[in-house]
Structures are given as structure tokens and as C-alpha cells.
PDB file of N, CA and C in Angstrom:
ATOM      1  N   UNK A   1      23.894 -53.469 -20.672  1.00  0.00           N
ATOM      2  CA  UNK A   1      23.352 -54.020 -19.440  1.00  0.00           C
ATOM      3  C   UNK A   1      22.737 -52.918 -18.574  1.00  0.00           C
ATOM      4  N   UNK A   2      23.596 -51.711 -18.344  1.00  0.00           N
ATOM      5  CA  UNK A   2      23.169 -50.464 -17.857  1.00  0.00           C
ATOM      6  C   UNK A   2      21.760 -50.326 -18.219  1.00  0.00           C
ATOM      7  N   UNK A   3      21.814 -50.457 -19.804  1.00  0.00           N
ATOM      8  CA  UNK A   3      20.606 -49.735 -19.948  1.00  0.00           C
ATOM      9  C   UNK A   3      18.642 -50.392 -19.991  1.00  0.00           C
ATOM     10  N   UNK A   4      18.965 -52.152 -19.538  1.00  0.00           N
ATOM     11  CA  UNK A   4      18.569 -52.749 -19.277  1.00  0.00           C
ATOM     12  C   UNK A   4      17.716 -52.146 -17.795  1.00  0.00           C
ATOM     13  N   UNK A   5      19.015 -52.360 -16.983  1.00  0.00           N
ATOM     14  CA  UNK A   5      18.551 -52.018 -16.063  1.00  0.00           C
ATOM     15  C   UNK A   5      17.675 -50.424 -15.518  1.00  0.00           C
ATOM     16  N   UNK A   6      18.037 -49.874 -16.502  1.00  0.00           N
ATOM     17  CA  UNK A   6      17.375 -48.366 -16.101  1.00  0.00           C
ATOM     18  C   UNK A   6      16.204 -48.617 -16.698  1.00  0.00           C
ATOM     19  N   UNK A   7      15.412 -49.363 -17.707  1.00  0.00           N
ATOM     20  CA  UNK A   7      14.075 -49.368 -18.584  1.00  0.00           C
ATOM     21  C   UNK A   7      13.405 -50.652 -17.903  1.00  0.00           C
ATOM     22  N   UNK A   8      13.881 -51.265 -16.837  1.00  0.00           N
ATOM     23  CA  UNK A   8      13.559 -52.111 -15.999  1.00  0.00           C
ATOM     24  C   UNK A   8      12.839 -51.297 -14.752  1.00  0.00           C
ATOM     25  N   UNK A   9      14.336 -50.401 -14.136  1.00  0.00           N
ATOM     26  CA  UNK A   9      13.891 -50.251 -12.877  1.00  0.00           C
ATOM     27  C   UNK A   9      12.926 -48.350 -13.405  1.00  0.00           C
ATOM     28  N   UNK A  10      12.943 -48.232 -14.341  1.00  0.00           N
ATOM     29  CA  UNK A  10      11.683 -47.306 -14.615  1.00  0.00           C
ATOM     30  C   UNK A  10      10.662 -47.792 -14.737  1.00  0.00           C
ATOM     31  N   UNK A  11       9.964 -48.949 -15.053  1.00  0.00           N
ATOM     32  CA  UNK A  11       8.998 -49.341 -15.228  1.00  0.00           C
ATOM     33  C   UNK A  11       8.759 -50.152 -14.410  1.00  0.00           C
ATOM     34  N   UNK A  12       9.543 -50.669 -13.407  1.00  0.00           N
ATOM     35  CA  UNK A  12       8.850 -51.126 -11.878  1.00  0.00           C
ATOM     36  C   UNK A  12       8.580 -49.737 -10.941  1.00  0.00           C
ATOM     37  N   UNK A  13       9.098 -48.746 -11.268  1.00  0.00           N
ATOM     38  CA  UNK A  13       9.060 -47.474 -10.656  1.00  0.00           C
ATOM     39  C   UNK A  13       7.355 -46.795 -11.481  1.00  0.00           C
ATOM     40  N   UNK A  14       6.699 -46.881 -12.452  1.00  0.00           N
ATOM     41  CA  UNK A  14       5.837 -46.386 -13.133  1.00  0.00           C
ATOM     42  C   UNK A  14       4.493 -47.841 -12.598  1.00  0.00           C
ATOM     43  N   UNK A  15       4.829 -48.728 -12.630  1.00  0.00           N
ATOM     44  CA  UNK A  15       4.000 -49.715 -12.359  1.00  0.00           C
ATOM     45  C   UNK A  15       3.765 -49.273 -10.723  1.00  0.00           C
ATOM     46  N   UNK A  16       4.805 -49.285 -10.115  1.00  0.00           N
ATOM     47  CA  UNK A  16       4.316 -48.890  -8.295  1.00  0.00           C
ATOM     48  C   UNK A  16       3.555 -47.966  -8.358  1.00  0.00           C
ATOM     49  N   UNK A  17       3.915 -46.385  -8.943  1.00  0.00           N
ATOM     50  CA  UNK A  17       3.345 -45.196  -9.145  1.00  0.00           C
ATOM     51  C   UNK A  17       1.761 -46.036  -8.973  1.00  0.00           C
ATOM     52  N   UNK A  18       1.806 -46.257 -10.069  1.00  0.00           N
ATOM     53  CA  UNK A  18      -0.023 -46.269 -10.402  1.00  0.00           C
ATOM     54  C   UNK A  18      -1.054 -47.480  -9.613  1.00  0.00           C
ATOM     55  N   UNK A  19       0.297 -48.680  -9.277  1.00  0.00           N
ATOM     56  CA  UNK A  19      -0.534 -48.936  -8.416  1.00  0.00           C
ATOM     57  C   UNK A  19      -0.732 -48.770  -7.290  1.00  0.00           C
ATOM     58  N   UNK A  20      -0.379 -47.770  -6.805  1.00  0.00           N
ATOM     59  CA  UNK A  20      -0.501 -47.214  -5.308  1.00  0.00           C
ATOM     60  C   UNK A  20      -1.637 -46.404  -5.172  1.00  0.00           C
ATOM     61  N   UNK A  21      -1.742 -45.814  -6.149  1.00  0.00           N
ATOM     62  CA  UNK A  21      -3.499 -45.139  -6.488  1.00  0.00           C
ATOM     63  C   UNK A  21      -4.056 -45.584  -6.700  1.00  0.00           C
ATOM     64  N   UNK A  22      -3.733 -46.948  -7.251  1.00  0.00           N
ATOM     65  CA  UNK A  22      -5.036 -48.368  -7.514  1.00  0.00           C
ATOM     66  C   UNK A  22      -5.477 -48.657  -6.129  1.00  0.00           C
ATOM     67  N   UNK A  23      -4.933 -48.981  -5.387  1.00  0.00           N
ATOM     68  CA  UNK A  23      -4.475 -49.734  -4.042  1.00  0.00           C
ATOM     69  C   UNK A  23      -5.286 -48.663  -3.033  1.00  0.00           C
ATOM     70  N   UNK A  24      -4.698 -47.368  -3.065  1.00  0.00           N
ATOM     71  CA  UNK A  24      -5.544 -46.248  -1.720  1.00  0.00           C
ATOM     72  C   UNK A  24      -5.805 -46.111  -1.907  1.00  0.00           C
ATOM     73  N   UNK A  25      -6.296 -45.825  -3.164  1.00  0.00           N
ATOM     74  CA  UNK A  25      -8.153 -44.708  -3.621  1.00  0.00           C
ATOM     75  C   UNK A  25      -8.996 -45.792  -3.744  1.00  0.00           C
ATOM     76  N   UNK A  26      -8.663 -47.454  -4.083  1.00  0.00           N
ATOM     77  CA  UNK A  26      -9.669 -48.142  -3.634  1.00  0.00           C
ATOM     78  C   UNK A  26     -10.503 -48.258  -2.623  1.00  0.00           C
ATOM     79  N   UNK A  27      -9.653 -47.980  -1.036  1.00  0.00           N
ATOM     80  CA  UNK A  27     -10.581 -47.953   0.126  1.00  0.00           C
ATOM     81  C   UNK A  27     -10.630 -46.750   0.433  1.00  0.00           C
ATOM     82  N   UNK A  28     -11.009 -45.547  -0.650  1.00  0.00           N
ATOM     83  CA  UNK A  28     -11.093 -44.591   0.218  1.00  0.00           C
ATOM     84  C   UNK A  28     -12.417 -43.917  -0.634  1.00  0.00           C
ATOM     85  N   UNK A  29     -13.109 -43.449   0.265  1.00  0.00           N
ATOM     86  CA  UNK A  29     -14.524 -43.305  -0.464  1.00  0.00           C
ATOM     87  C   UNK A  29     -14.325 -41.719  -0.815  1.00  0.00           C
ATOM     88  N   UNK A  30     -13.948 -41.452  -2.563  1.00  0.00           N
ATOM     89  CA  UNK A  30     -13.708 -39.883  -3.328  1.00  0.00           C
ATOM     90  C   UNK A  30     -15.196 -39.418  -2.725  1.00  0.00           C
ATOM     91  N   UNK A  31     -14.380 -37.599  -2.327  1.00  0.00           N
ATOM     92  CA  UNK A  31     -15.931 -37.114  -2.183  1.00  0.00           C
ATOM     93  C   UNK A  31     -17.135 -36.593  -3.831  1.00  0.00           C
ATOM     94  N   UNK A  32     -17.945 -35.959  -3.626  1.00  0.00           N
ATOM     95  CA  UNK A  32     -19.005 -36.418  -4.735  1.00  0.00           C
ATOM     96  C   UNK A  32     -18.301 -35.387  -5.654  1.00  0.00           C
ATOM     97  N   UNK A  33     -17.617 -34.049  -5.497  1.00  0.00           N
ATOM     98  CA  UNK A  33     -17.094 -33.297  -5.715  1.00  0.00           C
ATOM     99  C   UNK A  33     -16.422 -33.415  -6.836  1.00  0.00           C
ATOM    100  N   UNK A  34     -15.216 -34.403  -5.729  1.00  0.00           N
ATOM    101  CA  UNK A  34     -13.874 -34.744  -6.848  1.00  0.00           C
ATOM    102  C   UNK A  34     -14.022 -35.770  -8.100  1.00  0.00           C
ATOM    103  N   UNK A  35     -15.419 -36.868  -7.655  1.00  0.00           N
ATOM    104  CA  UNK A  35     -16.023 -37.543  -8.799  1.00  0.00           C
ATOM    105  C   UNK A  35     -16.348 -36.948 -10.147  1.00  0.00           C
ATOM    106  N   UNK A  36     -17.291 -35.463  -9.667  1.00  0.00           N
ATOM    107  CA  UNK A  36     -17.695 -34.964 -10.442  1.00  0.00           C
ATOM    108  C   UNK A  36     -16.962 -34.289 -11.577  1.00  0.00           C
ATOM    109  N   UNK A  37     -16.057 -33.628 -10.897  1.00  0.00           N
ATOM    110  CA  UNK A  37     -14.611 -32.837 -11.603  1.00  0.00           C
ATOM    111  C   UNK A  37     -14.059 -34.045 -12.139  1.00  0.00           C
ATOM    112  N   UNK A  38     -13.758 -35.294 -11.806  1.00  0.00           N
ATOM    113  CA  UNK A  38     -13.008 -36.072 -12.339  1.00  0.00           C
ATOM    114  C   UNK A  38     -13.360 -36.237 -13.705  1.00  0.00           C
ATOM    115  N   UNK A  39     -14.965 -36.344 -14.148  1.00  0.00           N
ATOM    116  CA  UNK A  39     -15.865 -36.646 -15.154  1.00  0.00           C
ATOM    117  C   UNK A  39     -15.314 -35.942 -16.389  1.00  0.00           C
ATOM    118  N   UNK A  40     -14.416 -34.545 -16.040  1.00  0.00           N
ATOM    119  CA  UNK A  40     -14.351 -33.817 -17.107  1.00  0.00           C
ATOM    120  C   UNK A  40     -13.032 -34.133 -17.414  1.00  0.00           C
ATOM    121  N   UNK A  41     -12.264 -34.541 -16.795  1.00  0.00           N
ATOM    122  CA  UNK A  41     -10.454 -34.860 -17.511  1.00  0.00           C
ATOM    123  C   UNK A  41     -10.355 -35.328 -18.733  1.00  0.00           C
ATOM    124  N   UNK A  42     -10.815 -36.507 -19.009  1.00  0.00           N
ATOM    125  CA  UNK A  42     -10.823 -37.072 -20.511  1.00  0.00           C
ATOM    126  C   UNK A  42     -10.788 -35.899 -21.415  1.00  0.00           C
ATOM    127  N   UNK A  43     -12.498 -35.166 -21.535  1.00  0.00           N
ATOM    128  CA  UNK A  43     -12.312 -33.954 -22.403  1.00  0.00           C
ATOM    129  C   UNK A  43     -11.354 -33.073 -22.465  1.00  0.00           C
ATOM    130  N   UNK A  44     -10.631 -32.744 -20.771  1.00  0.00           N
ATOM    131  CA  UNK A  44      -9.949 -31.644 -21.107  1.00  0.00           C
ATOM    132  C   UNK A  44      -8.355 -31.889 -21.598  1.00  0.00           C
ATOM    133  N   UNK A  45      -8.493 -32.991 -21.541  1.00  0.00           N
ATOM    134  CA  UNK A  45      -6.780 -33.965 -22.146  1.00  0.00           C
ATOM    135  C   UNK A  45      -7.105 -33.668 -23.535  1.00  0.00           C
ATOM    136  N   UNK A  46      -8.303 -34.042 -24.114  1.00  0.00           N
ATOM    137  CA  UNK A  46      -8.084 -34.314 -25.434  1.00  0.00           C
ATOM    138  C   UNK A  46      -8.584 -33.134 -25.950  1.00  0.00           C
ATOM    139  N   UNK A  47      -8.967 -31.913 -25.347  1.00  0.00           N
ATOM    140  CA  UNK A  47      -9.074 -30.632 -26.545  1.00  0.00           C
ATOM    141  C   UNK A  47      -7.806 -29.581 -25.866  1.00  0.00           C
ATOM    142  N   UNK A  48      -6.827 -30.577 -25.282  1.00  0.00           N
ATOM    143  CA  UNK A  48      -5.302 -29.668 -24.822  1.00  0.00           C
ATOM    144  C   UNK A  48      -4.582 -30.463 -26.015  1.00  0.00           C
ATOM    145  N   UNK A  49      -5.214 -31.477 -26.273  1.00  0.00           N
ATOM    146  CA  UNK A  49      -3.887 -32.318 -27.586  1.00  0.00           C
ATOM    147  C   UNK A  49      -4.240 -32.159 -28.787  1.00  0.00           C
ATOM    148  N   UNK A  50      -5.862 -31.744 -29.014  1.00  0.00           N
ATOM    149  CA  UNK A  50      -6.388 -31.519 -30.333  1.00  0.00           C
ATOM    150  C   UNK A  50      -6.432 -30.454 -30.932  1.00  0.00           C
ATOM    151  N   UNK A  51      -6.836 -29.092 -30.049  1.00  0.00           N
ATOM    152  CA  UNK A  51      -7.143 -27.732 -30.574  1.00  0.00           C
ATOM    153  C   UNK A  51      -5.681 -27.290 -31.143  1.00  0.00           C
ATOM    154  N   UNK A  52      -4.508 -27.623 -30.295  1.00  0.00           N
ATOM    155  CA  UNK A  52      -3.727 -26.675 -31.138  1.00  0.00           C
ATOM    156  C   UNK A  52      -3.018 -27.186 -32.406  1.00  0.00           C
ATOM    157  N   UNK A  53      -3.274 -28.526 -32.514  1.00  0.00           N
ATOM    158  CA  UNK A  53      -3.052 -29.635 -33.855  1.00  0.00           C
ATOM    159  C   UNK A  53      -3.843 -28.627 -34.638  1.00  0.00           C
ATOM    160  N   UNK A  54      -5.072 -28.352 -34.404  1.00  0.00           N
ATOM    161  CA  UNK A  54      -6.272 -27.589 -35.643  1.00  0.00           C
ATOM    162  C   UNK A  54      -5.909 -26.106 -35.531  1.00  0.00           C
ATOM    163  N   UNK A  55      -5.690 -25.426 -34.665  1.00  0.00           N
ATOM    164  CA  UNK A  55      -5.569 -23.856 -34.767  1.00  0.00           C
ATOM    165  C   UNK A  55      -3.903 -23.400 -34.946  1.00  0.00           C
ATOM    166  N   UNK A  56      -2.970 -24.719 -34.888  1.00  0.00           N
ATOM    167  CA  UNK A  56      -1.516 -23.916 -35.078  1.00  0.00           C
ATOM    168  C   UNK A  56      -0.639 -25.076 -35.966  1.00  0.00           C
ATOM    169  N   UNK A  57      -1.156 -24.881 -37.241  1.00  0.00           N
ATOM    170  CA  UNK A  57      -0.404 -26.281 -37.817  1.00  0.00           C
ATOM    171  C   UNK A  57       0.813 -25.428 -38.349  1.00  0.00           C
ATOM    172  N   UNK A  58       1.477 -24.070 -38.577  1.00  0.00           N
ATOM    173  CA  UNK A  58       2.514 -23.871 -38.672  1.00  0.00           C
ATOM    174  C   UNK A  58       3.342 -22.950 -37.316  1.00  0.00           C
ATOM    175  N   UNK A  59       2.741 -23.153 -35.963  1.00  0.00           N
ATOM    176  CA  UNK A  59       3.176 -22.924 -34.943  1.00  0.00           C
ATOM    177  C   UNK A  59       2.670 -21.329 -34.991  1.00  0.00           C
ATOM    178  N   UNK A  60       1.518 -20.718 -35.849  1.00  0.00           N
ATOM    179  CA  UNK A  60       0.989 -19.537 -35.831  1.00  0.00           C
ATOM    180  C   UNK A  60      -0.766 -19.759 -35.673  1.00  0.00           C
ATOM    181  N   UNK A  61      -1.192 -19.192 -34.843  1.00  0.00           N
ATOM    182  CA  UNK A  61      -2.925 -19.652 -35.101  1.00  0.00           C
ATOM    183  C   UNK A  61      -3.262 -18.830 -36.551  1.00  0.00           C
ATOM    184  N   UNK A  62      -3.738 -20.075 -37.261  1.00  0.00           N
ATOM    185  CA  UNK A  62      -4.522 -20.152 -38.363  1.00  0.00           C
ATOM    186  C   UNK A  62      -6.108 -20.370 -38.250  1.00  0.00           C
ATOM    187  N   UNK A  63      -6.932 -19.202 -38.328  1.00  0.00           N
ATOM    188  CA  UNK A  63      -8.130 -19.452 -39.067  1.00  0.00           C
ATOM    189  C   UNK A  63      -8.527 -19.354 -39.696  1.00  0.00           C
ATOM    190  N   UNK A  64      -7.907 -19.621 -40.755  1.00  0.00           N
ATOM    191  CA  UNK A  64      -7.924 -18.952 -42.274  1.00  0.00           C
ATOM    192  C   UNK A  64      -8.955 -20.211 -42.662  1.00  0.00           C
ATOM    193  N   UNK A  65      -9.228 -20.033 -44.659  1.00  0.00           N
ATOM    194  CA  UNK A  65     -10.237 -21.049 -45.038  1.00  0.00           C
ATOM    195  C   UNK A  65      -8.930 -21.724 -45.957  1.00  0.00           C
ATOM    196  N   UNK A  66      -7.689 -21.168 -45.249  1.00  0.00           N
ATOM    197  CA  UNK A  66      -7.284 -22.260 -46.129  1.00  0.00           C
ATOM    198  C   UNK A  66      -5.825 -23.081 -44.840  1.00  0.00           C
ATOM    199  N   UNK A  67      -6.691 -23.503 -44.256  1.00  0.00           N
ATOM    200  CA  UNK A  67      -6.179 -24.235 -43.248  1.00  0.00           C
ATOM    201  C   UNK A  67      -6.940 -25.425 -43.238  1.00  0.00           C
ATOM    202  N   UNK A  68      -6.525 -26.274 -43.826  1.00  0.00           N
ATOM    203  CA  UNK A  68      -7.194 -27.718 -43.963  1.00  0.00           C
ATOM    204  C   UNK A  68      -7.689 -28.566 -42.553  1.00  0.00           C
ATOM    205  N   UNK A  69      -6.553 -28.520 -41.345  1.00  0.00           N
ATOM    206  CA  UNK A  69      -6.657 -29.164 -40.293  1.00  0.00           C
ATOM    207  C   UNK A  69      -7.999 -28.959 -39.539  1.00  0.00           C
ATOM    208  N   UNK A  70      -8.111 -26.876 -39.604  1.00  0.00           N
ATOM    209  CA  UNK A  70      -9.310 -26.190 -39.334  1.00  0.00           C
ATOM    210  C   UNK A  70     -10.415 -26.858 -39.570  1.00  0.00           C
ATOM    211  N   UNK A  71     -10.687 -26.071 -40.623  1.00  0.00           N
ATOM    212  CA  UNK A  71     -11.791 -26.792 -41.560  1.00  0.00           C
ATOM    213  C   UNK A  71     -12.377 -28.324 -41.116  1.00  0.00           C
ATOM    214  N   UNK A  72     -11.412 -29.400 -41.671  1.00  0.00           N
ATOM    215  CA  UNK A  72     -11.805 -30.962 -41.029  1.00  0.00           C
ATOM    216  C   UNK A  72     -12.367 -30.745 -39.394  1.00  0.00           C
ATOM    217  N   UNK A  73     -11.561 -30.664 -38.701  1.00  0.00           N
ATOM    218  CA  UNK A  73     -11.985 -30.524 -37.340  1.00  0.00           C
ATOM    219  C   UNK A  73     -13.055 -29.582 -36.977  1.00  0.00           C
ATOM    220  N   UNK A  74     -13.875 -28.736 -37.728  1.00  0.00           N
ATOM    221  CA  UNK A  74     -14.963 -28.042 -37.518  1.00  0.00           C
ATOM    222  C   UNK A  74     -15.914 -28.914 -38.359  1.00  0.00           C
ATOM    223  N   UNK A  75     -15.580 -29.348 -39.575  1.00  0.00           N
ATOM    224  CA  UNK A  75     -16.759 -30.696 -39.862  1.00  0.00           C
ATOM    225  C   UNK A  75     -16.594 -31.890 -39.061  1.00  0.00           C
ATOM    226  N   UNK A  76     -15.646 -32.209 -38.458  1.00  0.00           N
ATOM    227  CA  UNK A  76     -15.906 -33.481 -37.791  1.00  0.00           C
ATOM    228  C   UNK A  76     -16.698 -33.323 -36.044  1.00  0.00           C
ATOM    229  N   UNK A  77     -16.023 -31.586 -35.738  1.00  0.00           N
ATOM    230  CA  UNK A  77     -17.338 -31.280 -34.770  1.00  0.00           C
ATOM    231  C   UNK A  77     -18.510 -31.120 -34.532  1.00  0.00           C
ATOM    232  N   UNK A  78     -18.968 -31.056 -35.897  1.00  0.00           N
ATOM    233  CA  UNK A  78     -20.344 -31.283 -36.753  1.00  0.00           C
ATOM    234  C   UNK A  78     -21.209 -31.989 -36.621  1.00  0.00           C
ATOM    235  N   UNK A  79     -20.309 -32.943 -37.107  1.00  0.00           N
ATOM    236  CA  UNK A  79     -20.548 -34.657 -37.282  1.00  0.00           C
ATOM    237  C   UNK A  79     -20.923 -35.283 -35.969  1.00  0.00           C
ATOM    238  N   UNK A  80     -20.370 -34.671 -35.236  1.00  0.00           N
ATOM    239  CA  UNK A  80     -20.234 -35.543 -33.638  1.00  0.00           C
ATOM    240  C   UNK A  80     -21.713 -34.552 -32.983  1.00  0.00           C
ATOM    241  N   UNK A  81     -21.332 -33.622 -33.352  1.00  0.00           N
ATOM    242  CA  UNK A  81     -23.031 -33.157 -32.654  1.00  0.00           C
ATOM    243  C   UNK A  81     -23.830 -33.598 -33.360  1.00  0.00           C
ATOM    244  N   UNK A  82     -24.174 -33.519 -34.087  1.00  0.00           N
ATOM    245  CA  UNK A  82     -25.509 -34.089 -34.626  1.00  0.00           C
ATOM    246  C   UNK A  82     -25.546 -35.697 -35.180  1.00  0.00           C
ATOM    247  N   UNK A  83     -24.563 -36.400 -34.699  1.00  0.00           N
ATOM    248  CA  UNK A  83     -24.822 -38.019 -35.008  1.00  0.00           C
ATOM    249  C   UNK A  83     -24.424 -38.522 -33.702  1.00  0.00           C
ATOM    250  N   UNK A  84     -23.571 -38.296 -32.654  1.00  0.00           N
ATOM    251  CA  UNK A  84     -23.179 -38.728 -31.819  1.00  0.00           C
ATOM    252  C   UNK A  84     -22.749 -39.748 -32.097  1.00  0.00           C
ATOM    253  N   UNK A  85     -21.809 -40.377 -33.264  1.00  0.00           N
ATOM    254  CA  UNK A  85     -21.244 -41.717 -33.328  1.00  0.00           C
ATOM    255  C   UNK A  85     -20.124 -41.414 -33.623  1.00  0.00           C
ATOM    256  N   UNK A  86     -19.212 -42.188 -32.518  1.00  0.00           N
ATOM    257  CA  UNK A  86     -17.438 -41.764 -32.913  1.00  0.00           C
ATOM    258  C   UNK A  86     -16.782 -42.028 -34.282  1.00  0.00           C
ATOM    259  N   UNK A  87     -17.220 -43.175 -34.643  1.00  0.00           N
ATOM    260  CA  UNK A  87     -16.251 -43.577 -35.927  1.00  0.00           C
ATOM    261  C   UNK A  87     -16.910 -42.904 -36.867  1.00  0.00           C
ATOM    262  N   UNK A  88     -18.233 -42.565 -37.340  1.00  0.00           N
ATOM    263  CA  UNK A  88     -18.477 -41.487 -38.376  1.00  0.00           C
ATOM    264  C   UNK A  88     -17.581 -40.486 -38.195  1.00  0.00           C
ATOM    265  N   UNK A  89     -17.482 -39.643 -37.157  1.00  0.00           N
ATOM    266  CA  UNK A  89     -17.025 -38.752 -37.282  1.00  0.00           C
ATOM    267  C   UNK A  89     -15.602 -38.854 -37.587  1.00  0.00           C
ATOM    268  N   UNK A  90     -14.967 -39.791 -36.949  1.00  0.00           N
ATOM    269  CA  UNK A  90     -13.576 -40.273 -37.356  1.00  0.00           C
ATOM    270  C   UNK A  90     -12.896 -40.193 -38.726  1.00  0.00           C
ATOM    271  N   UNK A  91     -14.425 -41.325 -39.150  1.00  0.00           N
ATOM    272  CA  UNK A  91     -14.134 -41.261 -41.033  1.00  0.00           C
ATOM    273  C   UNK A  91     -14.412 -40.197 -41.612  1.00  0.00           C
ATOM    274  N   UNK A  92     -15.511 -39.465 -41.405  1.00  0.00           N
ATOM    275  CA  UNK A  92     -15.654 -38.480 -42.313  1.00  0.00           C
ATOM    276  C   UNK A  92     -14.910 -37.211 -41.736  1.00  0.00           C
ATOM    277  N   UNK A  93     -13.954 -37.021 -40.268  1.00  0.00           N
ATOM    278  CA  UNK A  93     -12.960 -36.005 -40.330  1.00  0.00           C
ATOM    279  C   UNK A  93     -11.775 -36.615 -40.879  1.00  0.00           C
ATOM    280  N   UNK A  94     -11.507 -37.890 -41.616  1.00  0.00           N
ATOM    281  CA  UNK A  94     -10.170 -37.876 -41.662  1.00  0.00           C
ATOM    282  C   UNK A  94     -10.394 -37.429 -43.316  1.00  0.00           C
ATOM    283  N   UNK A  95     -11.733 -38.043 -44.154  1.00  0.00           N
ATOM    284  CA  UNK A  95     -11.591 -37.989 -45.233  1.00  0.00           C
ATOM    285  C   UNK A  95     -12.069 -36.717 -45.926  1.00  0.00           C
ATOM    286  N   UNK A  96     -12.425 -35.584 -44.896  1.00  0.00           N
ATOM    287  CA  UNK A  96     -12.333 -34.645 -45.122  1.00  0.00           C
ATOM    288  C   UNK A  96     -10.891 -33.605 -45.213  1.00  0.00           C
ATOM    289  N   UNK A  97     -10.246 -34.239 -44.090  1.00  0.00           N
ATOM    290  CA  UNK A  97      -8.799 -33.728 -43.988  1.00  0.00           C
ATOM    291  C   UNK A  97      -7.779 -34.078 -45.366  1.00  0.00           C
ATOM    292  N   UNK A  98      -8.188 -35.287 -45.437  1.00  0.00           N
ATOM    293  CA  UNK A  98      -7.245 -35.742 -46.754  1.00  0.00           C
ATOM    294  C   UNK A  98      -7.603 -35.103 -47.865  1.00  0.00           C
ATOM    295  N   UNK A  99      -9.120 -34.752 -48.188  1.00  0.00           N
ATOM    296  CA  UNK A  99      -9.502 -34.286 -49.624  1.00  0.00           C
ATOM    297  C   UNK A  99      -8.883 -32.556 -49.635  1.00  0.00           C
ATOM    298  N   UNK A 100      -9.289 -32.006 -48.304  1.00  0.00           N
ATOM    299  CA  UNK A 100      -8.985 -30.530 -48.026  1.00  0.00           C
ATOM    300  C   UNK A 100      -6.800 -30.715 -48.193  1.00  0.00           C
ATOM    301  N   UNK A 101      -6.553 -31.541 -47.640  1.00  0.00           N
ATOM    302  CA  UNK A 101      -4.752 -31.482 -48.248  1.00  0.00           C
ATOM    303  C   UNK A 101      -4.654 -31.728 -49.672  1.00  0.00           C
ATOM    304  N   UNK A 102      -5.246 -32.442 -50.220  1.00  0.00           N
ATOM    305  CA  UNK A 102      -5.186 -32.668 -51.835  1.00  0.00           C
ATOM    306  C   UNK A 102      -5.566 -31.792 -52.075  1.00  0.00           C
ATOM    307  N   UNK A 103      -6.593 -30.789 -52.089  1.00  0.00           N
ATOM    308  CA  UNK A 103      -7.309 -29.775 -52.591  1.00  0.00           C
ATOM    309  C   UNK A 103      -6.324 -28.375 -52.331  1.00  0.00           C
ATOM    310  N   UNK A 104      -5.639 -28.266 -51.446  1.00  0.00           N
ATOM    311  CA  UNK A 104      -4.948 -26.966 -50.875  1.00  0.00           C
ATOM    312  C   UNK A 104      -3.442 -27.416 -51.512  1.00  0.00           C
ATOM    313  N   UNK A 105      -3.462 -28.493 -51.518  1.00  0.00           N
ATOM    314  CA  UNK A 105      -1.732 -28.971 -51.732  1.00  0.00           C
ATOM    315  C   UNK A 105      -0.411 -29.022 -50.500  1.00  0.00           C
TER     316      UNK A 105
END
């Protein structure tokens, strides 16, 4: 029952959180500044969760050519510059990753 109540009253506690920033930053006009900076968070979330997946897959930076994770993620950065379409790059970094683990073992 305890523990009911604690995964209850955390998530009426996480639901207020966010909507209270729903709620005041609605009437409050962000300056052009903080818009602008805002623009870049997405990216910088996801090359803080991605790069060290690719440069430390045994908790040592690897840039070796026989670092599979490397490798994929420098063809799938590839891919994304010069096609600009997410799911290509998706497919052809995952099925690069898989052939480079079969291939390395």
C-alpha cells in the first residue's frame, strides 16, 4: 500500500513540476535570446547520450578501426549529412553496426 502511495504521490509531484512551466511560461513572453539557445537543447541531449555510447564502449575512449560502435556512428553521420532523412540513416547505422559486430565478433 506504502508503495502505492509513494509512485502515486511522485507522479502527482512530476505532473505539477511540469505543469507549472506549462502554465507560467505560457503567459510570459521568453526573450528572443532564450528562444534561440533553447533551439539547441535537443542536439545537445542527444550527442551527451550518443557520443560516449560510440567513443567509450568499454568505459576507455576507443578510436580504433576496430570499434564497431565508432565506425557505424561515423557512417550513419554520413548518411545524415548528405541525405538528410532520419530513418535512412537509422537503417543503414543500425545495419552497419550489426554487420561491423558480426564481422569483429
Amino acid at each position: 500500500m506504502m508503495t502505492w502511495l509513494l509512485i502515486i504521490g511522485i507522479g502527482l509531484l512530476t505532473y505539477g513540476l511540469r505543469l507549472s512551466f506549462i502554465v507560467g511560461l505560457g503567459r510570459v513572453e521568453m526573450p528572443a535570446l532564450a528562444l534561440r539557445t533553447l533551439r539547441f537543447v535537443p542536439i545537445a541531449v542527444l550527442t551527451a547520450i550518443i557520443v560516449p555510447q560510440l567513443l567509450l564502449p568499454g568505459g576507455v575512449v576507443d578510436l580504433s578501426l576496430h570499434n564497431p560502435r565508432w565506425l557505424a556512428g561515423l557512417l550513419a553521420a554520413l548518411i545524415a549529412w548528405r541525405t538528410r532523412n532520419v530513418f535512412l540513416t537509422i537503417v543503414i547505422g543500425m545495419l552497419a553496426l550489426w554487420g561491423l559486430q558480426a564481422l569483429f565478433g
